[in-house]
C-alpha atoms as a PDB file:
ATOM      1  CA  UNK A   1       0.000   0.000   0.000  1.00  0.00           C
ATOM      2  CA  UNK A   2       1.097   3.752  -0.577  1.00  0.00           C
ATOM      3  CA  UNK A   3       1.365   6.000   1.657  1.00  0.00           C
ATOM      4  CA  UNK A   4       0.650   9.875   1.510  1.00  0.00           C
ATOM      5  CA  UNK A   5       3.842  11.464   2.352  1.00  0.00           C
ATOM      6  CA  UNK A   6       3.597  13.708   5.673  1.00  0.00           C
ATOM      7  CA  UNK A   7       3.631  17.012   4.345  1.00  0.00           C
ATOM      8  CA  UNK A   8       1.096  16.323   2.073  1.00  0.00           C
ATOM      9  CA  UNK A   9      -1.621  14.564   4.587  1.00  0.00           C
ATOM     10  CA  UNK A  10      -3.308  17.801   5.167  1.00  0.00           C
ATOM     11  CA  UNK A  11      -3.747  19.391   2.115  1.00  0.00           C
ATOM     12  CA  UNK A  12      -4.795  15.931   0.590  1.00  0.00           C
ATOM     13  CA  UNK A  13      -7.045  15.743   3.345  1.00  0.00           C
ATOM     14  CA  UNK A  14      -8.898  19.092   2.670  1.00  0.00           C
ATOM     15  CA  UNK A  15      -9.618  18.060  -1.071  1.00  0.00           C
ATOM     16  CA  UNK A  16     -10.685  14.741  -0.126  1.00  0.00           C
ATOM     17  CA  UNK A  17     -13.078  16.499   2.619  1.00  0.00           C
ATOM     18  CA  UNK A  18     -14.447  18.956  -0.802  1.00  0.00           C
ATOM     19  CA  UNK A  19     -15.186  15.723  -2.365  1.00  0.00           C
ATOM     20  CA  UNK A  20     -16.844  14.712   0.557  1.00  0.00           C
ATOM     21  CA  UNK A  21     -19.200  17.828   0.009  1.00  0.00           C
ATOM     22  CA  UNK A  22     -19.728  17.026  -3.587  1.00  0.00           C
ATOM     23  CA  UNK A  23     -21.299  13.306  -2.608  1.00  0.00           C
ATOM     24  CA  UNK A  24     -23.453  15.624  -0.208  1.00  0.00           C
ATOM     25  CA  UNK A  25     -24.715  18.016  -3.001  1.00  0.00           C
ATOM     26  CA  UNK A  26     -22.518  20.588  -2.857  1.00  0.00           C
ATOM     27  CA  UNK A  27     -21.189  20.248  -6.498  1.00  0.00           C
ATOM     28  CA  UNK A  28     -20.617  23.500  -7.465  1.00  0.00           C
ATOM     29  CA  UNK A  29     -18.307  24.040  -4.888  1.00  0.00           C
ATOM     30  CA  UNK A  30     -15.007  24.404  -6.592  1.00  0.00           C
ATOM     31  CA  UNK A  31     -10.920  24.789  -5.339  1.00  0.00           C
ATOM     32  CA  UNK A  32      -8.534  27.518  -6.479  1.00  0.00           C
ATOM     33  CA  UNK A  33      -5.091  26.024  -5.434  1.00  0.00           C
ATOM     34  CA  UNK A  34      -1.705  27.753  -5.816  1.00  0.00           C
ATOM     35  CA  UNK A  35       1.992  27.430  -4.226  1.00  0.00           C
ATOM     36  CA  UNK A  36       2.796  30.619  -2.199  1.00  0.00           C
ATOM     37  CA  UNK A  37       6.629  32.064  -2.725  1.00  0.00           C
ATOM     38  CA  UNK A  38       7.375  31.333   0.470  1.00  0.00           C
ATOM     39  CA  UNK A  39       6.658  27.180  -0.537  1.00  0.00           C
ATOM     40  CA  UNK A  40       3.227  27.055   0.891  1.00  0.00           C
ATOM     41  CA  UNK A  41       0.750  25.234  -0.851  1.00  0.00           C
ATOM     42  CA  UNK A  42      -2.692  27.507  -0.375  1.00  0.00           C
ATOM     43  CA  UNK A  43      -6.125  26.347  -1.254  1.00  0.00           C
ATOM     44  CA  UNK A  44      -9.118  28.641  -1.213  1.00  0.00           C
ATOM     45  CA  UNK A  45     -12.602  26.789  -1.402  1.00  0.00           C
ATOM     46  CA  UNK A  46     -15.097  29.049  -3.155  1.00  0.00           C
ATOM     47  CA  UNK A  47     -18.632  28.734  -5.603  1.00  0.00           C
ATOM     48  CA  UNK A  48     -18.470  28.251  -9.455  1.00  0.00           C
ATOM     49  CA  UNK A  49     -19.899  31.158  -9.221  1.00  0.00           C
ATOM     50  CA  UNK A  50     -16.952  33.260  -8.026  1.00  0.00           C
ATOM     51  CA  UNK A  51     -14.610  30.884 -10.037  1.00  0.00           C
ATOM     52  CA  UNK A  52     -13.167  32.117 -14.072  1.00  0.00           C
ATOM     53  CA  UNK A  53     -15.117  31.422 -17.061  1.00  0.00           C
ATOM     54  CA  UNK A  54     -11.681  30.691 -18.862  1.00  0.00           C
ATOM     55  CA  UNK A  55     -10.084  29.018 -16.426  1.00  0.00           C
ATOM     56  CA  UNK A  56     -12.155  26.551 -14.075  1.00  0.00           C
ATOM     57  CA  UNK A  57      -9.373  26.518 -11.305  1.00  0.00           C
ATOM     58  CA  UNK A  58      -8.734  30.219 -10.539  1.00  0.00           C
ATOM     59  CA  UNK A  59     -10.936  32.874  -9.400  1.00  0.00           C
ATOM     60  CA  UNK A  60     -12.522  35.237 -11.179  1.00  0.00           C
ATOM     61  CA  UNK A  61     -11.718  38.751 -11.116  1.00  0.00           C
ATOM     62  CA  UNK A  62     -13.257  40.906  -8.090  1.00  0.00           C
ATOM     63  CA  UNK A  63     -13.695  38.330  -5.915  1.00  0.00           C
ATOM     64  CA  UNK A  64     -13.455  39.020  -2.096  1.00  0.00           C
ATOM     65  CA  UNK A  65     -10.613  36.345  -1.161  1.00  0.00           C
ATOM     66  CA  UNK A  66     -12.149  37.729   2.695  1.00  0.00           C
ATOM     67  CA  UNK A  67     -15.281  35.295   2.119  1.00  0.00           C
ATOM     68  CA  UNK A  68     -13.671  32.336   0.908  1.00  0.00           C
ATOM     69  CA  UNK A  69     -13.068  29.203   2.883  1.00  0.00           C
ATOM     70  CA  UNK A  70      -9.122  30.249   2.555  1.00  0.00           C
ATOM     71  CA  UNK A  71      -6.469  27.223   3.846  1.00  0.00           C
ATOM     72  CA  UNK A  72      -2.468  27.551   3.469  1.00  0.00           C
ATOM     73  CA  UNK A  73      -0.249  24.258   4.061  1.00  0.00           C
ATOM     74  CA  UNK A  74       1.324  26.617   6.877  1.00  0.00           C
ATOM     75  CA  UNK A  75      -1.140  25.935   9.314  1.00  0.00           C
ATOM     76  CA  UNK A  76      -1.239  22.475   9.130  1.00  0.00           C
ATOM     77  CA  UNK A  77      -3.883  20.424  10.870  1.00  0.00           C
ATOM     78  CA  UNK A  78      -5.856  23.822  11.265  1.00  0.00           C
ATOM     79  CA  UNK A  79      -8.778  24.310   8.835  1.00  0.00           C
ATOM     80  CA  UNK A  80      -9.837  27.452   9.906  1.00  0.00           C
ATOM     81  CA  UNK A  81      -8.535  28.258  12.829  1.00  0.00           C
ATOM     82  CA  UNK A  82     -10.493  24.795  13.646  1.00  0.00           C
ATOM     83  CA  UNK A  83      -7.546  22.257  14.954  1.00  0.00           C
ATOM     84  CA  UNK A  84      -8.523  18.974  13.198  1.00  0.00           C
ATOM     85  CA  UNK A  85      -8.802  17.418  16.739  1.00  0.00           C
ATOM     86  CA  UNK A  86      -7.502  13.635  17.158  1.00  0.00           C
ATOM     87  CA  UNK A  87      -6.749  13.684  13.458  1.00  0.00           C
ATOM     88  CA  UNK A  88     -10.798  13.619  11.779  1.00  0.00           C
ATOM     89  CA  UNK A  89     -11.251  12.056   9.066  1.00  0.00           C
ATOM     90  CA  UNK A  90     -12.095  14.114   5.611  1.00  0.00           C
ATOM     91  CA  UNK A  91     -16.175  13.780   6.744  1.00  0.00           C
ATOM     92  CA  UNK A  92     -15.511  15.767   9.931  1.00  0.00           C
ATOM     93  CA  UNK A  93     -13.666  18.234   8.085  1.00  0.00           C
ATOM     94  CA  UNK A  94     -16.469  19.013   5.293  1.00  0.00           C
ATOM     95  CA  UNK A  95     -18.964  18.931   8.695  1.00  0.00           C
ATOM     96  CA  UNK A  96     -16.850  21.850   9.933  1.00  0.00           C
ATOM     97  CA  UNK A  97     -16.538  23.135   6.554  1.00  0.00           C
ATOM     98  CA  UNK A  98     -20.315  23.680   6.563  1.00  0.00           C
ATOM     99  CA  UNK A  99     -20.916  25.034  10.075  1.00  0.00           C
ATOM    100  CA  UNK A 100     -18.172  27.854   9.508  1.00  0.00           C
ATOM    101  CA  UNK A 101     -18.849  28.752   6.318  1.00  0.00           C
ATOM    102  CA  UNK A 102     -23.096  28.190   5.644  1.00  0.00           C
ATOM    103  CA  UNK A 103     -23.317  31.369   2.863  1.00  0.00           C
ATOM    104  CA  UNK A 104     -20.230  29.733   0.585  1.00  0.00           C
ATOM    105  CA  UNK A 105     -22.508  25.790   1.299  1.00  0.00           C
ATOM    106  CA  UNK A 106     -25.921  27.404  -0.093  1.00  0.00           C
ATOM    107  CA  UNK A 107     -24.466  29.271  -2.702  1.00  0.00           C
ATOM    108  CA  UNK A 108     -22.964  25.685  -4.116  1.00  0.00           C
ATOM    109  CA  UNK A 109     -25.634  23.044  -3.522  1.00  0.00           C
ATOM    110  CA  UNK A 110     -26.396  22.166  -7.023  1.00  0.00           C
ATOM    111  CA  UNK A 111     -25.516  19.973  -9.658  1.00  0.00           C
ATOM    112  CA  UNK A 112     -22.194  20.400 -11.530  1.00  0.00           C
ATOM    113  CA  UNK A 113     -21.514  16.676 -12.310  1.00  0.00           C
ATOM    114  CA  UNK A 114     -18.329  17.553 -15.105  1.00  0.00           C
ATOM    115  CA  UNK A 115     -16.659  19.560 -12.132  1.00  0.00           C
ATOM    116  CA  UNK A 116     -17.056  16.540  -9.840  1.00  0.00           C
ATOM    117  CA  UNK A 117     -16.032  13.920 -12.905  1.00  0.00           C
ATOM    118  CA  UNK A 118     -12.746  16.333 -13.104  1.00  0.00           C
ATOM    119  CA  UNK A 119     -12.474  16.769  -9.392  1.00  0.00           C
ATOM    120  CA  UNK A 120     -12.319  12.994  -9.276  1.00  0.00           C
ATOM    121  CA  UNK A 121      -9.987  12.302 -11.957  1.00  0.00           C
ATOM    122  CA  UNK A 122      -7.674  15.154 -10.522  1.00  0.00           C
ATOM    123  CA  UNK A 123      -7.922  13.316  -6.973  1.00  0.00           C
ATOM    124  CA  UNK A 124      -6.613   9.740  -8.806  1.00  0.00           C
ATOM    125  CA  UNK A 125      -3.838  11.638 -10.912  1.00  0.00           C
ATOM    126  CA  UNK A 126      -2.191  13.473  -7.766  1.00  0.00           C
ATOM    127  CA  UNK A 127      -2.602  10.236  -4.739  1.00  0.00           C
ATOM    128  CA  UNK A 128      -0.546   9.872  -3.105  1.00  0.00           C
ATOM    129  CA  UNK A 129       2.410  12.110  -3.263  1.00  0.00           C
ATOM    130  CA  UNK A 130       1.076  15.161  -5.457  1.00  0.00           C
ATOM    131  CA  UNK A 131      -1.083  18.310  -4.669  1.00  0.00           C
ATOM    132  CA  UNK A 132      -2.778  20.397  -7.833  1.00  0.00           C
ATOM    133  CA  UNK A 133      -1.289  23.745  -8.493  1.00  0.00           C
ATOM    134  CA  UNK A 134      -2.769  26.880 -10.835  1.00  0.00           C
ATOM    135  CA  UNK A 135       0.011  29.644 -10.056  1.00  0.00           C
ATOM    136  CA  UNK A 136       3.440  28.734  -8.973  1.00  0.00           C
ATOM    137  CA  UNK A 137       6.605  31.379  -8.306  1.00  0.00           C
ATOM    138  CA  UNK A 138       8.984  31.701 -10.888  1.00  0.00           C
ATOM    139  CA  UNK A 139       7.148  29.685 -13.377  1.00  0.00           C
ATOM    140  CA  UNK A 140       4.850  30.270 -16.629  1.00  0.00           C
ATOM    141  CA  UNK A 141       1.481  30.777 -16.068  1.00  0.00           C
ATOM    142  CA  UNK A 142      -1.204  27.698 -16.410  1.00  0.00           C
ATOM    143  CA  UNK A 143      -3.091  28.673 -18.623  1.00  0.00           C
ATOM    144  CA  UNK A 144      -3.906  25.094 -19.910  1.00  0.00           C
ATOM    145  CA  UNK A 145      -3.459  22.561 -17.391  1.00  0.00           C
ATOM    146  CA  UNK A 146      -2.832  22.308 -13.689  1.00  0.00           C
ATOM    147  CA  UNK A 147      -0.019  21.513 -12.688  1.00  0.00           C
ATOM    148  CA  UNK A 148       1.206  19.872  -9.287  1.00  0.00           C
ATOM    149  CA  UNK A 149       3.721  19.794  -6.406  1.00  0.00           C
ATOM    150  CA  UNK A 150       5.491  17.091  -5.512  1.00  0.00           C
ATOM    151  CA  UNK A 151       4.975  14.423  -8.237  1.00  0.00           C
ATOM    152  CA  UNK A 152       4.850  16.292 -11.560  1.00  0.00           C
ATOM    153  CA  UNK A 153       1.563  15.537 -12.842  1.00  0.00           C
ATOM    154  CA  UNK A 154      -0.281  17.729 -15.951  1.00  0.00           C
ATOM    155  CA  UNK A 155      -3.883  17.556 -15.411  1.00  0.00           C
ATOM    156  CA  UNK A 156      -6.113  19.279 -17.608  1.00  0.00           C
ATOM    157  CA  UNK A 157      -7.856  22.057 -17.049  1.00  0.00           C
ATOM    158  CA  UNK A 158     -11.264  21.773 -15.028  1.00  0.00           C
ATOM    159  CA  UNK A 159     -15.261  23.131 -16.784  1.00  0.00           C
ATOM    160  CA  UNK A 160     -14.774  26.864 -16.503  1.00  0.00           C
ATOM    161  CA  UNK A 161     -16.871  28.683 -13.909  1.00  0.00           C
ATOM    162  CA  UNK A 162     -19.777  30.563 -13.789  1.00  0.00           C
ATOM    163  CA  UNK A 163     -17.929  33.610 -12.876  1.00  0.00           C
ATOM    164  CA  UNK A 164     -16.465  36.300 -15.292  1.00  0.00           C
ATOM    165  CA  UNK A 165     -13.448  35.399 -17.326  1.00  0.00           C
ATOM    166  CA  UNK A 166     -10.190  36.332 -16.217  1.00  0.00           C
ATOM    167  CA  UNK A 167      -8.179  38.360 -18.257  1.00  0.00           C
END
């Protein structure tokens, strides 16, 4: 069996607690992911709605990063200044997900099955030892795949979302 390497456990944990939501109904709920200069791997969990219409993995333009569901590989086991206590499992984490942030939930309960066929796929591609990336220091822009850290995985881009294209 393979393992998920430490410094990964977290972050994979957080996008296997989205997927979580997305068996619950919360489809359109979406990931923009990006490695910080400082080597921090930062995940903000937001609506297609507030995602790009070009590029289904960033945000669009305007959006309040303030009312996103905002997680940097920095903090660890703390989701939101909620410590995962007695290391929960993924379900606990989309629980917690949902009592801190209720307007982001109701704003993506729908259906969006080619997001969640994507956010699958993109799951398999990166286990164990890979997180997805849209914006990395130093390098060219994505602007047709994501890319990853750790293992170097291309996965293609995600459905654009319902948000206003970046430009």
């Amino acid at each position: 069996m393979t393992s998920v390497p430490a410094e990964f456990r977290p972050g994979r944990k957080l996008l296997r607690a989205v997927a979580d939501l997305h068996t619950r109904g919360y489809q359109r709920l979406r990931v923009a992911v990006s490695l910080y200069e400082l080597g921090t791997w930062r995940c903000s969990i937001a609506p297609a709605l507030w995602m790009s219409g070009t590029h289904g993995a960033e945000l669009a333009d305007g959006v309040d990063y303030g009312r996103l569901a905002n997680y940097t590989s920095a903090s660890g086991r703390e989701y939101w200044e909620w410590r995962d206590r007695y290391h929960a499992p993924p379900a606990r984490v989309a629980d917690e997900f949902l009592t801190r942030f209720p307007e982001l939930a109701a704003m993506s309960y729908g259906q969006d099955w080619s997001y969640v066929g994507w956010y699958q796929h993109m799951l398999h591609l990166t286990y164990p030892d890979a997180l997805p990336v849209t914006m990395m220091p130093y390098a060219d822009p994505m602007l047709d795949h994501v890319g990853t850290i750790g293992r170097e995985v291309r996965i293609p881009l995600p459905p654009p979302g319902f948000g206003v294209a970046r430009r």
